[in-house]
C-alpha atoms as a PDB file:
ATOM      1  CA  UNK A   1     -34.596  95.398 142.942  1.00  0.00           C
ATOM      2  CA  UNK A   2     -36.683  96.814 140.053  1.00  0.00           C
ATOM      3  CA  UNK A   3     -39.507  99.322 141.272  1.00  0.00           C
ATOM      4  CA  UNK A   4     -42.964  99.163 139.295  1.00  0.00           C
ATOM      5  CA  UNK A   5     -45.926 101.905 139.977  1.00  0.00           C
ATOM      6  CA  UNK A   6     -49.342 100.171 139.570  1.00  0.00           C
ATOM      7  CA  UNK A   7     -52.380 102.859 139.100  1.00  0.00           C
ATOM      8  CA  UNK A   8     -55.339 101.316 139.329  1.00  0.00           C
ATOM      9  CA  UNK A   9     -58.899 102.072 140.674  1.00  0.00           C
ATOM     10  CA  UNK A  10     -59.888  98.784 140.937  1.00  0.00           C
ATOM     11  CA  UNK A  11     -59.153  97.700 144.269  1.00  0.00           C
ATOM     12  CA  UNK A  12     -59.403  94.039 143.432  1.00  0.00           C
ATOM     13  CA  UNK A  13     -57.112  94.738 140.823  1.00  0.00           C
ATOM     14  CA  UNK A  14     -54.472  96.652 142.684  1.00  0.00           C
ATOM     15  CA  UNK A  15     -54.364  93.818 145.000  1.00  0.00           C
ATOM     16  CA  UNK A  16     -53.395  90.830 142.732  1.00  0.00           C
ATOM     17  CA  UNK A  17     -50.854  92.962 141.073  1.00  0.00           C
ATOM     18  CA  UNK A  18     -48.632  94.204 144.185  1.00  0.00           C
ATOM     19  CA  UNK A  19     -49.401  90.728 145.522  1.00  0.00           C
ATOM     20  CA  UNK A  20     -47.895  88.775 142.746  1.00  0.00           C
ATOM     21  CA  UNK A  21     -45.489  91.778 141.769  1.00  0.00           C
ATOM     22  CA  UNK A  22     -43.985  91.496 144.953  1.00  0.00           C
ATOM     23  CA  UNK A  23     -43.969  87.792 144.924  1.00  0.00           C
ATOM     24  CA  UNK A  24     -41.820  88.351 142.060  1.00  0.00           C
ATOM     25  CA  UNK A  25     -39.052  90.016 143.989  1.00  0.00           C
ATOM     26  CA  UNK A  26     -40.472  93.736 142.355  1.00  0.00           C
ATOM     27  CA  UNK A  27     -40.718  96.712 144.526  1.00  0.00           C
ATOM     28  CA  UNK A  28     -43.821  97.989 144.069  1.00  0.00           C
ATOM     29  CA  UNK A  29     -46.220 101.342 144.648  1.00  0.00           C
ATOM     30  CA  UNK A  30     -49.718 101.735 144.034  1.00  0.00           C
ATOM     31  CA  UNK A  31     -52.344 104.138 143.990  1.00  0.00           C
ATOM     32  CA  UNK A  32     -56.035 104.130 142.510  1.00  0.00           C
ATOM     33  CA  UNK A  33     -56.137 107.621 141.940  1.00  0.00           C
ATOM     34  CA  UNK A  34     -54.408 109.220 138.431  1.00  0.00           C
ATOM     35  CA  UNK A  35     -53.397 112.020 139.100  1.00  0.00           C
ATOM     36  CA  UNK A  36     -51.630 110.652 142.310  1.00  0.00           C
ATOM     37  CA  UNK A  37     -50.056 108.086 139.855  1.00  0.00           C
ATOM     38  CA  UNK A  38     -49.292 110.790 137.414  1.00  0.00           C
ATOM     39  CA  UNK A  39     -46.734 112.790 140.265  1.00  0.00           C
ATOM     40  CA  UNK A  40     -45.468 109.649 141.483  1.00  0.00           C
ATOM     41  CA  UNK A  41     -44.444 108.581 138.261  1.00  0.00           C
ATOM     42  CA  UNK A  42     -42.524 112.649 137.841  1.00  0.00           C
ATOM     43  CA  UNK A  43     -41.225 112.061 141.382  1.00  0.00           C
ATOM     44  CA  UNK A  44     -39.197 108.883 141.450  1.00  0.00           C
ATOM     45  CA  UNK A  45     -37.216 106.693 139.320  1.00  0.00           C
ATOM     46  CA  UNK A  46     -39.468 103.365 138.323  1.00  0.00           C
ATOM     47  CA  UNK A  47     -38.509 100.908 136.559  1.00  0.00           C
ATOM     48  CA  UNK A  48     -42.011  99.917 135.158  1.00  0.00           C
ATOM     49  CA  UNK A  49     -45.563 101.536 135.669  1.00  0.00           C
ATOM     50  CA  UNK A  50     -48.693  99.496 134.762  1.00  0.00           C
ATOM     51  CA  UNK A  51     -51.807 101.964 134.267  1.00  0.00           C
ATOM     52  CA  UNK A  52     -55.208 101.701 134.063  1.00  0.00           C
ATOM     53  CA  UNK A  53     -56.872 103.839 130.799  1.00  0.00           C
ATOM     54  CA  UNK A  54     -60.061 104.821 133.349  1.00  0.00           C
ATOM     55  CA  UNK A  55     -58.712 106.376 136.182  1.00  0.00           C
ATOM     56  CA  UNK A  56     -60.524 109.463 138.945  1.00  0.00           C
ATOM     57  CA  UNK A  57     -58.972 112.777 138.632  1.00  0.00           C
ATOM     58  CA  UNK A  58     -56.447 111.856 135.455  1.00  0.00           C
ATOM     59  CA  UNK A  59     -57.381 109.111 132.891  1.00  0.00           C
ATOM     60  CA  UNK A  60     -54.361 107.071 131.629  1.00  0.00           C
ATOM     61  CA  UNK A  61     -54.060 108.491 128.087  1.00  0.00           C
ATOM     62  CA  UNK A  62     -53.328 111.737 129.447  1.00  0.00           C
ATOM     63  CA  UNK A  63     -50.970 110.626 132.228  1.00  0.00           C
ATOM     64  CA  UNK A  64     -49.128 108.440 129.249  1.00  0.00           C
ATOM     65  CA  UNK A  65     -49.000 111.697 126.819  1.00  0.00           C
ATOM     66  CA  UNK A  66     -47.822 113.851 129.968  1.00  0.00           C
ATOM     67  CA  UNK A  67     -45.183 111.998 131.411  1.00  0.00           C
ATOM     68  CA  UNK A  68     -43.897 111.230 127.555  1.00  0.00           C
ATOM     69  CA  UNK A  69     -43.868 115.078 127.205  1.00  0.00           C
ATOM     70  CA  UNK A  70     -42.018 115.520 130.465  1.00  0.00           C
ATOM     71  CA  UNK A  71     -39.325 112.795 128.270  1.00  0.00           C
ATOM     72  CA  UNK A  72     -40.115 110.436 131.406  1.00  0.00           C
ATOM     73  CA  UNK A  73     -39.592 107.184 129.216  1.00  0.00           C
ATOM     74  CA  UNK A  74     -40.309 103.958 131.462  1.00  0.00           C
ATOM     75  CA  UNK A  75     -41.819 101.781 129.853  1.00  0.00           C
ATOM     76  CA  UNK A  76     -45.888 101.550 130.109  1.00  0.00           C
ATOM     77  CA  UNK A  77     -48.077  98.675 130.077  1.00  0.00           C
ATOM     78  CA  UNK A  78     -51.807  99.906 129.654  1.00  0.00           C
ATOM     79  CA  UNK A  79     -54.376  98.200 131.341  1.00  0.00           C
ATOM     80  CA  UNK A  80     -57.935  98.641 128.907  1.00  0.00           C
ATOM     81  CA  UNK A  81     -61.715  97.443 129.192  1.00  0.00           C
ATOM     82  CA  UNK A  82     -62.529  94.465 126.389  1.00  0.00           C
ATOM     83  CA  UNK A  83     -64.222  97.119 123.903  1.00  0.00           C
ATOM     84  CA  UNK A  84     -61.811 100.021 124.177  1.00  0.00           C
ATOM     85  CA  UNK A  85     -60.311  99.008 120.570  1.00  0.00           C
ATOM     86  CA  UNK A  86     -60.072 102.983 119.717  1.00  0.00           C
ATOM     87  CA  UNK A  87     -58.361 103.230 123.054  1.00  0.00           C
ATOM     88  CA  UNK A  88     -56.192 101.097 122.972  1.00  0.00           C
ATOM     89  CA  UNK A  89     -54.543 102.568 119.231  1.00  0.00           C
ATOM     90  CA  UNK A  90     -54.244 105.937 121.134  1.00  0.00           C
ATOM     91  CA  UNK A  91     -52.835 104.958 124.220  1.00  0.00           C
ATOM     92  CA  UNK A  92     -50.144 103.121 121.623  1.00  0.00           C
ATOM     93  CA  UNK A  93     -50.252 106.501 119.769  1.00  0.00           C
ATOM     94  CA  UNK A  94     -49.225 108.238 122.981  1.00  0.00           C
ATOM     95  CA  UNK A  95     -46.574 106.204 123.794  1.00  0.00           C
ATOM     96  CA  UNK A  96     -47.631 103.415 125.851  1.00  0.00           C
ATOM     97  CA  UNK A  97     -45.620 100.043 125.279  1.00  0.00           C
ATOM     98  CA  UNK A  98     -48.034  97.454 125.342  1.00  0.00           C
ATOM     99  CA  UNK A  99     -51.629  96.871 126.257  1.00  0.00           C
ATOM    100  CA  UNK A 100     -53.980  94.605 127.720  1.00  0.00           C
ATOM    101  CA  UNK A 101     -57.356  93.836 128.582  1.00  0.00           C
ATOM    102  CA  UNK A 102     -59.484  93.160 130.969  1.00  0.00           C
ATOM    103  CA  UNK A 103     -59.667  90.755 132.475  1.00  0.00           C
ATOM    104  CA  UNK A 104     -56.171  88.947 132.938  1.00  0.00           C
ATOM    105  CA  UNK A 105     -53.902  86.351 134.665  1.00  0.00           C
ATOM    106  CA  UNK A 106     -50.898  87.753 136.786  1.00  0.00           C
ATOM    107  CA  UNK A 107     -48.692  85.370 135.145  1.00  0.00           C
ATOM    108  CA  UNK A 108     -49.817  86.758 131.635  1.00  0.00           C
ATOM    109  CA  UNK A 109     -48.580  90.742 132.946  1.00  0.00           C
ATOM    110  CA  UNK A 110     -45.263  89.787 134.300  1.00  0.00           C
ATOM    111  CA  UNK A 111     -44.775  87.550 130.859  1.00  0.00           C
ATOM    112  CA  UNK A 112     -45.769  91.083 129.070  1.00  0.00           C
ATOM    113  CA  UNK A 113     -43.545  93.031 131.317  1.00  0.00           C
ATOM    114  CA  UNK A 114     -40.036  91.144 131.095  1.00  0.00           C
ATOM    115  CA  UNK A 115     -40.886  91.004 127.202  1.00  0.00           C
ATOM    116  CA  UNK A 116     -41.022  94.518 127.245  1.00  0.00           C
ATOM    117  CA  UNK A 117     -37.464  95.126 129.578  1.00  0.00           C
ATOM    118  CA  UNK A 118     -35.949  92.660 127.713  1.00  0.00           C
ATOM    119  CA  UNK A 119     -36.496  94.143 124.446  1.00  0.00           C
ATOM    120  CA  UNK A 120     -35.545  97.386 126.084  1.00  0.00           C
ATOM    121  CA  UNK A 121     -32.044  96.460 127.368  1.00  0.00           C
ATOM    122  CA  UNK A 122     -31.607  95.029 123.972  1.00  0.00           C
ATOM    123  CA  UNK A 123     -32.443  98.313 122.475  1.00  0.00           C
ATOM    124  CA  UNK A 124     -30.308  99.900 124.613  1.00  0.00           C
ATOM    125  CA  UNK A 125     -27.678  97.370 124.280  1.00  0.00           C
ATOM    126  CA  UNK A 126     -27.809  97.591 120.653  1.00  0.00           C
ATOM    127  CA  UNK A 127     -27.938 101.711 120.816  1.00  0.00           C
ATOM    128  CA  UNK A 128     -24.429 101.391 122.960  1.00  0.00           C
ATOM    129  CA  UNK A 129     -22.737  99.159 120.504  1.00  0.00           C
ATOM    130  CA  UNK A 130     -23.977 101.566 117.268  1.00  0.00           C
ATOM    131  CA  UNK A 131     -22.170 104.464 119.470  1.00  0.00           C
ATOM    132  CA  UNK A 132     -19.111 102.814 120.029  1.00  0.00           C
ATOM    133  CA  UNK A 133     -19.204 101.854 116.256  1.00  0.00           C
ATOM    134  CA  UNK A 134     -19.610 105.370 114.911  1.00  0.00           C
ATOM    135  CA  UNK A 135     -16.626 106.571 117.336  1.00  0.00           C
ATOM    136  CA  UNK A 136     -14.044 108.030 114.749  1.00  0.00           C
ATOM    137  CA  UNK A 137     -16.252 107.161 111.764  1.00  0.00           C
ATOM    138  CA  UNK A 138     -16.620 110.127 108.695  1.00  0.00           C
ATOM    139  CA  UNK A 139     -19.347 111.133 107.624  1.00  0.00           C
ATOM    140  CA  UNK A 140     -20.065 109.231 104.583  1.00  0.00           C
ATOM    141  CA  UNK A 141     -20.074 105.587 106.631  1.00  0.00           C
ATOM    142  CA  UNK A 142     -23.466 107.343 108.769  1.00  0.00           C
ATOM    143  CA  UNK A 143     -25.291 108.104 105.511  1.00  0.00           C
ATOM    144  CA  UNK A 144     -26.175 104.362 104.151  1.00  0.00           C
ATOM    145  CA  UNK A 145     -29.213 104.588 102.639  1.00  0.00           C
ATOM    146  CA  UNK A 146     -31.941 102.554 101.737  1.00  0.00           C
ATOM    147  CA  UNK A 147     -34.284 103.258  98.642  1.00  0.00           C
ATOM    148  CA  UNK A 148     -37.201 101.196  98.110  1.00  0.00           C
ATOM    149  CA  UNK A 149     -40.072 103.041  95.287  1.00  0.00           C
ATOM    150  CA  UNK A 150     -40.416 106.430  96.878  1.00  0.00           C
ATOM    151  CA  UNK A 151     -39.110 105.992 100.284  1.00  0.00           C
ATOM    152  CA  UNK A 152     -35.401 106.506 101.303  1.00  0.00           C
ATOM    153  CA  UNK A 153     -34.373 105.244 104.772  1.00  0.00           C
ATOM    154  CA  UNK A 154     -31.461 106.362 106.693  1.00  0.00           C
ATOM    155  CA  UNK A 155     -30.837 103.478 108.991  1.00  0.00           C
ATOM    156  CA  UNK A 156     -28.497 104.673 111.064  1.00  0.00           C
ATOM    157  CA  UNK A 157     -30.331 108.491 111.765  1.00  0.00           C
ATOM    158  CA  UNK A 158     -33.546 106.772 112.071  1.00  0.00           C
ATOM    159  CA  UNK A 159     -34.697 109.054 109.395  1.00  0.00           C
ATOM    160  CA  UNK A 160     -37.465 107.999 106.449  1.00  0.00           C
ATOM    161  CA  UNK A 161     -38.540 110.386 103.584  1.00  0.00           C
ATOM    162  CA  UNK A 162     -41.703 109.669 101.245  1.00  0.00           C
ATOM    163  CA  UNK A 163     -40.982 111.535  98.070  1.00  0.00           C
ATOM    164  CA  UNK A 164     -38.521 114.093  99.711  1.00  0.00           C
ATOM    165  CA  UNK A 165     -40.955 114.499 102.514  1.00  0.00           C
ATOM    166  CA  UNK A 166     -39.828 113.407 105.763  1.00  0.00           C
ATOM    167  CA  UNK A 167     -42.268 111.304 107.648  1.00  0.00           C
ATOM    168  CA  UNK A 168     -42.384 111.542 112.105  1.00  0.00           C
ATOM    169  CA  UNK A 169     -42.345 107.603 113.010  1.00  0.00           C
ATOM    170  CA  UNK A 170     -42.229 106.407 116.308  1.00  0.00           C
ATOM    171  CA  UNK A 171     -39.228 103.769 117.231  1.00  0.00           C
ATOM    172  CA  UNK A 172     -41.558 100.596 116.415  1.00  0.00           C
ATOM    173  CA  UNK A 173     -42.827 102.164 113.298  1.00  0.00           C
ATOM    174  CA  UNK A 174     -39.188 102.197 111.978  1.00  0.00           C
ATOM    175  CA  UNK A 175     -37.879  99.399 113.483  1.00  0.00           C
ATOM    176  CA  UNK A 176     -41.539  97.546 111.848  1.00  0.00           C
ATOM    177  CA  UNK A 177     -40.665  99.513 108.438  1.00  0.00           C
ATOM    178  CA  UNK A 178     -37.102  98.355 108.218  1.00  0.00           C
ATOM    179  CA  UNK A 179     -37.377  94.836 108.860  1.00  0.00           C
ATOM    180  CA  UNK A 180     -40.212  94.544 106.064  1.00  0.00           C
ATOM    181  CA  UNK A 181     -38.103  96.533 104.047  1.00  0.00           C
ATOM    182  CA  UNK A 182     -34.912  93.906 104.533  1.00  0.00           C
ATOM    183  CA  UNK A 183     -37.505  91.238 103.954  1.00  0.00           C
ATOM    184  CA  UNK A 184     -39.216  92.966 100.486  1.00  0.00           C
ATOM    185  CA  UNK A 185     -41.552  90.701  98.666  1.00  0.00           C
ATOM    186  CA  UNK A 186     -41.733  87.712 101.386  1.00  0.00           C
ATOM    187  CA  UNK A 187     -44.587  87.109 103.414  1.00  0.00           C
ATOM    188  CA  UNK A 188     -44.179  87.700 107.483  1.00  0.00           C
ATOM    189  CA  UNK A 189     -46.759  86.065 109.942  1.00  0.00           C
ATOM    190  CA  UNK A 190     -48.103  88.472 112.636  1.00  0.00           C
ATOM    191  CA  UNK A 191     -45.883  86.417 114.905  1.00  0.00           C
ATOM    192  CA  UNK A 192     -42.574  86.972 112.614  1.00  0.00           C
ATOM    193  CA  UNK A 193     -43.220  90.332 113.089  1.00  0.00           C
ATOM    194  CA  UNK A 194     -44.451  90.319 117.221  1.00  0.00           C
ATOM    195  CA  UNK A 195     -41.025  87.926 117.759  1.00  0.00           C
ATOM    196  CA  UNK A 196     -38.805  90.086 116.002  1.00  0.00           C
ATOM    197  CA  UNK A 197     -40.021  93.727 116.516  1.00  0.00           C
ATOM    198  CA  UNK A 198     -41.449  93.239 120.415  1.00  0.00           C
ATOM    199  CA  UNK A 199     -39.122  90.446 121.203  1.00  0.00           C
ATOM    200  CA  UNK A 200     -42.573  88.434 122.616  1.00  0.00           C
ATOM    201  CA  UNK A 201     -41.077  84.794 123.072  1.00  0.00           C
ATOM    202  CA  UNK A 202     -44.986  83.899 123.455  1.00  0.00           C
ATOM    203  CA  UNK A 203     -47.835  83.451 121.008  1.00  0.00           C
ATOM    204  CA  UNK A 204     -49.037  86.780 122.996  1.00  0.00           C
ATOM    205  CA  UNK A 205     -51.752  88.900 121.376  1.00  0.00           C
ATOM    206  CA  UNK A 206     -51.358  90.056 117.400  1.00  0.00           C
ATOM    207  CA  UNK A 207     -53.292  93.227 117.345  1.00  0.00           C
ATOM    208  CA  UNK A 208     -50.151  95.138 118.531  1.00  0.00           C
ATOM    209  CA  UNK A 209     -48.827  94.247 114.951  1.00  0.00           C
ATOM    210  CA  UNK A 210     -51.911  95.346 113.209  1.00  0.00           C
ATOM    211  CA  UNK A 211     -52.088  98.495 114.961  1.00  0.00           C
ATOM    212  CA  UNK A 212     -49.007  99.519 113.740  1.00  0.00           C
ATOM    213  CA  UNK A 213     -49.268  98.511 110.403  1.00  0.00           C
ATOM    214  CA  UNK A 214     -52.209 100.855 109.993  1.00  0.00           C
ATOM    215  CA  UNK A 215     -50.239 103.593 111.482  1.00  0.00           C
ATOM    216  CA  UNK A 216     -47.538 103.018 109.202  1.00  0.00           C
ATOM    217  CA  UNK A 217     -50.071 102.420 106.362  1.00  0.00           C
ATOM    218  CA  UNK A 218     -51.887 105.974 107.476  1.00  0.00           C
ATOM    219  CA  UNK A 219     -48.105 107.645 106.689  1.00  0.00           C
ATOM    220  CA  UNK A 220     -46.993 105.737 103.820  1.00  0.00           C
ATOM    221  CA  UNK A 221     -49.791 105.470 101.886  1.00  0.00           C
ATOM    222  CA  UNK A 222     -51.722 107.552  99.676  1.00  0.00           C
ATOM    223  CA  UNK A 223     -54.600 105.022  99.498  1.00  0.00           C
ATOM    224  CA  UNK A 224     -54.921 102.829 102.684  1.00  0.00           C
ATOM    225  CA  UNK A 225     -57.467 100.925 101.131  1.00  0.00           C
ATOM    226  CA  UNK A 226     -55.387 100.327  98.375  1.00  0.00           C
ATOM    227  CA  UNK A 227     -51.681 100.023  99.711  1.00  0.00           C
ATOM    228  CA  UNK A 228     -48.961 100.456  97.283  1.00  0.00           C
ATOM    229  CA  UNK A 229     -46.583  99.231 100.148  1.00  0.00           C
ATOM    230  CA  UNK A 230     -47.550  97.272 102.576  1.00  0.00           C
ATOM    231  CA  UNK A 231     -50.346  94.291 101.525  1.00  0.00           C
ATOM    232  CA  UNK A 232     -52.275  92.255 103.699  1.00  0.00           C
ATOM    233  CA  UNK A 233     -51.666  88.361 102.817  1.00  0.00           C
ATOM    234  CA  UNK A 234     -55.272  87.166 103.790  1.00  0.00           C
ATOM    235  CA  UNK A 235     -54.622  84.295 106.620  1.00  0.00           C
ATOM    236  CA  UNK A 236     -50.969  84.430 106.740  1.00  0.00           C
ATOM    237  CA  UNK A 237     -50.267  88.487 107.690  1.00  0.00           C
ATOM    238  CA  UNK A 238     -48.136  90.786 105.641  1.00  0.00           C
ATOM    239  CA  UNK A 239     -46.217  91.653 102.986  1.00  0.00           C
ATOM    240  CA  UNK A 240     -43.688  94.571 101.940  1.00  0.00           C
ATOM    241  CA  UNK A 241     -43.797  95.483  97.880  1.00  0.00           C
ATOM    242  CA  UNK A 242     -41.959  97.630  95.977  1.00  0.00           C
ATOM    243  CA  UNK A 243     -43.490  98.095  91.957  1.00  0.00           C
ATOM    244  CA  UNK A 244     -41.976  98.028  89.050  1.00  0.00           C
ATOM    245  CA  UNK A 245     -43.284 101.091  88.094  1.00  0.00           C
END
């Protein structure tokens, strides 16, 4: 039975979610104070923990950046008000999973949260295999490369330099940055991307996608405003480019 921590201060809110967590076969534990939620989450071994961003005592974008510092790495689904927009970039920033906002249907967070598991055992699935695969293997078979106008990716070491300079991405940045990369030149929906990066078998909410592509835009590019890389297709979403130059 999979355990989930729900920190919330909304009682209403705490209510629906261990009701129809539980309902679900989940073992859950709540709290609506954060800094209760913050040693819980230290103390035992979840499986999930949905937090809310305005919490008493410890707001959720600290509890998300501590327990990511303490390399505590269950996943996190952020709960956020409607106009938190800024909020919800830096709780992604800090390491939370997903987001979403207030208000919501039960069914729509347990959707959200098997998307995110899902694509999690496949990441760890896929992590296994690449270790079983390098077993034995020299050197020279770890350092494919992939060169693309200033940019050189190391697939395999999860490594990217810009001009000799190597850039700090998170997971999704890379993952994001190699499958445009693979895909140079053709345009990708904001659902393309949300299927294949997030693994959401749902329509689901886009702005995940466009958050990250600014990140990545805010590392990659010299001129956001003017991307050299990555250009916004106007109604249809995005699209990698490499110049001739």
């Amino acid at each position: 039975m999979k355990k989930v921590l729900v920190v919330d201060d909304e009682e209403s809110i705490l209510t629906l979610l261990t009701f129809n967590l539980k309902k679900e076969g989940y073992e859950v534990t709540n709290t609506m104070d954060g800094k209760e939620g913050y040693e819980l989450a230290l103390q035992n071994d979840y499986d999930f923990i949905i937090l809310d961003l305005m919490l008493p005592s410890m707001n959720g974008m600290d509890i998300c950046q501590s327990l990511r510092r303490e390399k505590i790495d269950t996943p996190i689904l952020m709960l956020t008000a409607k106009d938190d927009e800024l909020e919800k970039i830096i709780g992604l920033e800090l390491g939370a999973d997903d987001y979403m906002t207030k208000p919501f249907s039960p069914r729509e967070v347990l959707a959200r949260m098997k998307a995110i598991l899902r694509r999690m055992k496949l990441s760890q699935d896929k992590h296994s295999e690449r270790e079983i695969e390098e077993d034995g293997k020299d050197t020279q078979s770890l350092d494919k490369k992939i060169v693309a106008g200033d940019l050189l990716i190391f697939p395999d070491r999860y490594e990217v330099y810009l001009k000799q300079s190597k850039l700090e991405l998170t997971p999704k940045e890379f993952e994001l940055l190699v499958y445009m990369i693979k895909r140079t030149n053709r345009i990708l929906s904001r659902e393309q991307l949300l299927n294949a990066i997030w693994n959401f078998d749902y329509a689901g909410e886009t702005r995940i996608v466009d958050v990250h592509i600014s990140h990545l835009r805010e590392k990659l590019e010299e001129d956001t405003k003017n991307p050299r890389y990555i250009k916004t297709v106007r109604g249809f979403g995005y699209k990698f480019e490499v110049s001739k130059e």
